[in-house]
Protein backbone atom coordinates (compact mmCIF):
# COMPACT_ATOMS: atom_id res chain seq x y z
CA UNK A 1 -17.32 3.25 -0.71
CA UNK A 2 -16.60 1.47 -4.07
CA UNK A 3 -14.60 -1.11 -1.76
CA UNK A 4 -17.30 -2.00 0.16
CA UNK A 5 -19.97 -0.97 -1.95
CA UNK A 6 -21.77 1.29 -0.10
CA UNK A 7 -24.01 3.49 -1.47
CA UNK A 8 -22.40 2.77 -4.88
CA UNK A 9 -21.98 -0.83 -6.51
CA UNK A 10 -18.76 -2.82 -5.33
CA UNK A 11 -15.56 -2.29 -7.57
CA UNK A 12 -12.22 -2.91 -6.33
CA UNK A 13 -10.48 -1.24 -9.55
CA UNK A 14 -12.20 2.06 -8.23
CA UNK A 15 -11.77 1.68 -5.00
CA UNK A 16 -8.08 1.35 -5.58
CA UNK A 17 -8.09 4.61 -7.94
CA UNK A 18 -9.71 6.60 -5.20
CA UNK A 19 -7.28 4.84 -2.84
CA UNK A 20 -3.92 6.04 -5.23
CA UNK A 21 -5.27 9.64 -5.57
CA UNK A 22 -5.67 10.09 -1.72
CA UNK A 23 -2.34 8.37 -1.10
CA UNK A 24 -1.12 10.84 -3.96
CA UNK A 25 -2.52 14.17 -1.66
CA UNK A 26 -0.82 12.52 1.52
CA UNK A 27 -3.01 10.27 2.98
CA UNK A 28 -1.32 7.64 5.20
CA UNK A 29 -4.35 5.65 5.59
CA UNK A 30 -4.72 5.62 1.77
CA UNK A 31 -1.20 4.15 1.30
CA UNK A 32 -1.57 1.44 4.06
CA UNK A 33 -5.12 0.57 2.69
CA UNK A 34 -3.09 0.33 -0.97
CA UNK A 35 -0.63 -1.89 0.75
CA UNK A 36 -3.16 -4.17 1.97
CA UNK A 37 -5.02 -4.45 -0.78
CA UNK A 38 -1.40 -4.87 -3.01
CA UNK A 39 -1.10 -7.74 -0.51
CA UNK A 40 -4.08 -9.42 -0.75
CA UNK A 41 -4.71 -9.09 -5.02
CA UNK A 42 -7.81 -6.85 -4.85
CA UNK A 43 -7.79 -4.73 -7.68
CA UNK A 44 -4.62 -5.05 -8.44
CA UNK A 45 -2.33 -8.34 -9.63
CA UNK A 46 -1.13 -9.26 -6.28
CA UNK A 47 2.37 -7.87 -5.46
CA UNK A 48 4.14 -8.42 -1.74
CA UNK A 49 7.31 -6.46 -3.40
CA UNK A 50 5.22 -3.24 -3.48
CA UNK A 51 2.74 -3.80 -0.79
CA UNK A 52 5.41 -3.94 1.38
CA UNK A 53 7.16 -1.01 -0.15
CA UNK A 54 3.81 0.80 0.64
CA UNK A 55 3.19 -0.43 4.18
CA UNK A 56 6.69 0.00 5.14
CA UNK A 57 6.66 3.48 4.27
CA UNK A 58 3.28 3.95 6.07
CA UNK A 59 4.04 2.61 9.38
CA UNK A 60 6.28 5.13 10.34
CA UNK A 61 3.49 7.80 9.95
CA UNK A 62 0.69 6.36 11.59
CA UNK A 63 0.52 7.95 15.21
CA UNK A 64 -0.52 6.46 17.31
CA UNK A 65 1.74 3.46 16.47
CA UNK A 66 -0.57 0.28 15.91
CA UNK A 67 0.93 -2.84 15.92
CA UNK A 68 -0.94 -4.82 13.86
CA UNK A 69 0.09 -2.74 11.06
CA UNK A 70 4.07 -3.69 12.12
CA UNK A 71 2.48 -7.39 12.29
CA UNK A 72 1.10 -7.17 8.55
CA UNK A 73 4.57 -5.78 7.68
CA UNK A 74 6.10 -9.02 9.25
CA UNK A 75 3.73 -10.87 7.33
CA UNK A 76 4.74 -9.61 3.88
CA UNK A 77 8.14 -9.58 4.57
CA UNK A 78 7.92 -13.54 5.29
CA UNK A 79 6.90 -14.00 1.97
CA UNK A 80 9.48 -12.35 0.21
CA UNK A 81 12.99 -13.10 -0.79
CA UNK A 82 15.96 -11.37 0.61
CA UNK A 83 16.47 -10.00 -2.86
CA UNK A 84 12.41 -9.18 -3.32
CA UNK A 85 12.67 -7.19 0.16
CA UNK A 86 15.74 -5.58 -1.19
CA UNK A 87 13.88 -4.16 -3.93
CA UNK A 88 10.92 -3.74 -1.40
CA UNK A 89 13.47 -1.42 0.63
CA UNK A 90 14.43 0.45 -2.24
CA UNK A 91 11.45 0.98 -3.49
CA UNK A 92 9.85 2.15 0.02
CA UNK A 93 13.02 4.69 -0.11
CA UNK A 94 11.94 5.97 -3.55
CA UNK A 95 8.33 6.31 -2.54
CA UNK A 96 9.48 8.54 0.39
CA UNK A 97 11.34 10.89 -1.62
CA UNK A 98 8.64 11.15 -4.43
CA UNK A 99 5.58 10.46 -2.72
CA UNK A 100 3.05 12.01 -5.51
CA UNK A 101 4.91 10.95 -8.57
CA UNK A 102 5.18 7.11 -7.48
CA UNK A 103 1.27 7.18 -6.93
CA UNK A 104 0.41 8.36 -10.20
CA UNK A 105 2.43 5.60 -11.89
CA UNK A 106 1.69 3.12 -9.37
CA UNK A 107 -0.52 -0.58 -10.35
């Protein structure tokens, strides 16, 4: 809604709250979407390091497998450093083992 502003005026800081509590409750759309939008700057400062962290963590839990999501990853990872995708990694690791306390600190 507040993303694209429907029904409700247009604000990416909202959209990406609403985004981090549903990633928070488990939401593996949420946390891609997050990744994306980490990616791209809306919302948020523009990170690669953590919006690949967040996609990378995703992709495995998306079934059916889609592989523009593996694409995106690709994408992100091209932009990074080996030591930026390094920290990506280990950050994506975190994130798996403490899903709900990473999302309420995240951005």
């Amino acid at each position: 809604m507040y993303e694209t502003g429907r029904g409700v005026a247009k604000n990416d800081a909202e959209a990406m709250k609403w985004y981090r509590l549903s990633a928070q409750q488990g939401s593996v759309d949420a946390q891609l979407k997050l990744g994306f939008l980490y990616g791209l700057g809306i919302g948020v400062p523009k990170n690669n390091v953590l919006a690949y962290a967040l996609v990378n963590q995703a992709i495995p839990r998306i079934k059916p497998a889609q592989p523009e999501n593996t694409a995106v990853k690709a994408f992100i990872a091209g932009k990074l450093t080996s030591t930026q995708l390094s920290l990506a990694n280990d950050i994506s690791t975190r994130l798996e083992l403490n899903q709900s306390n990473f999302f309420g600190n995240a951005g």
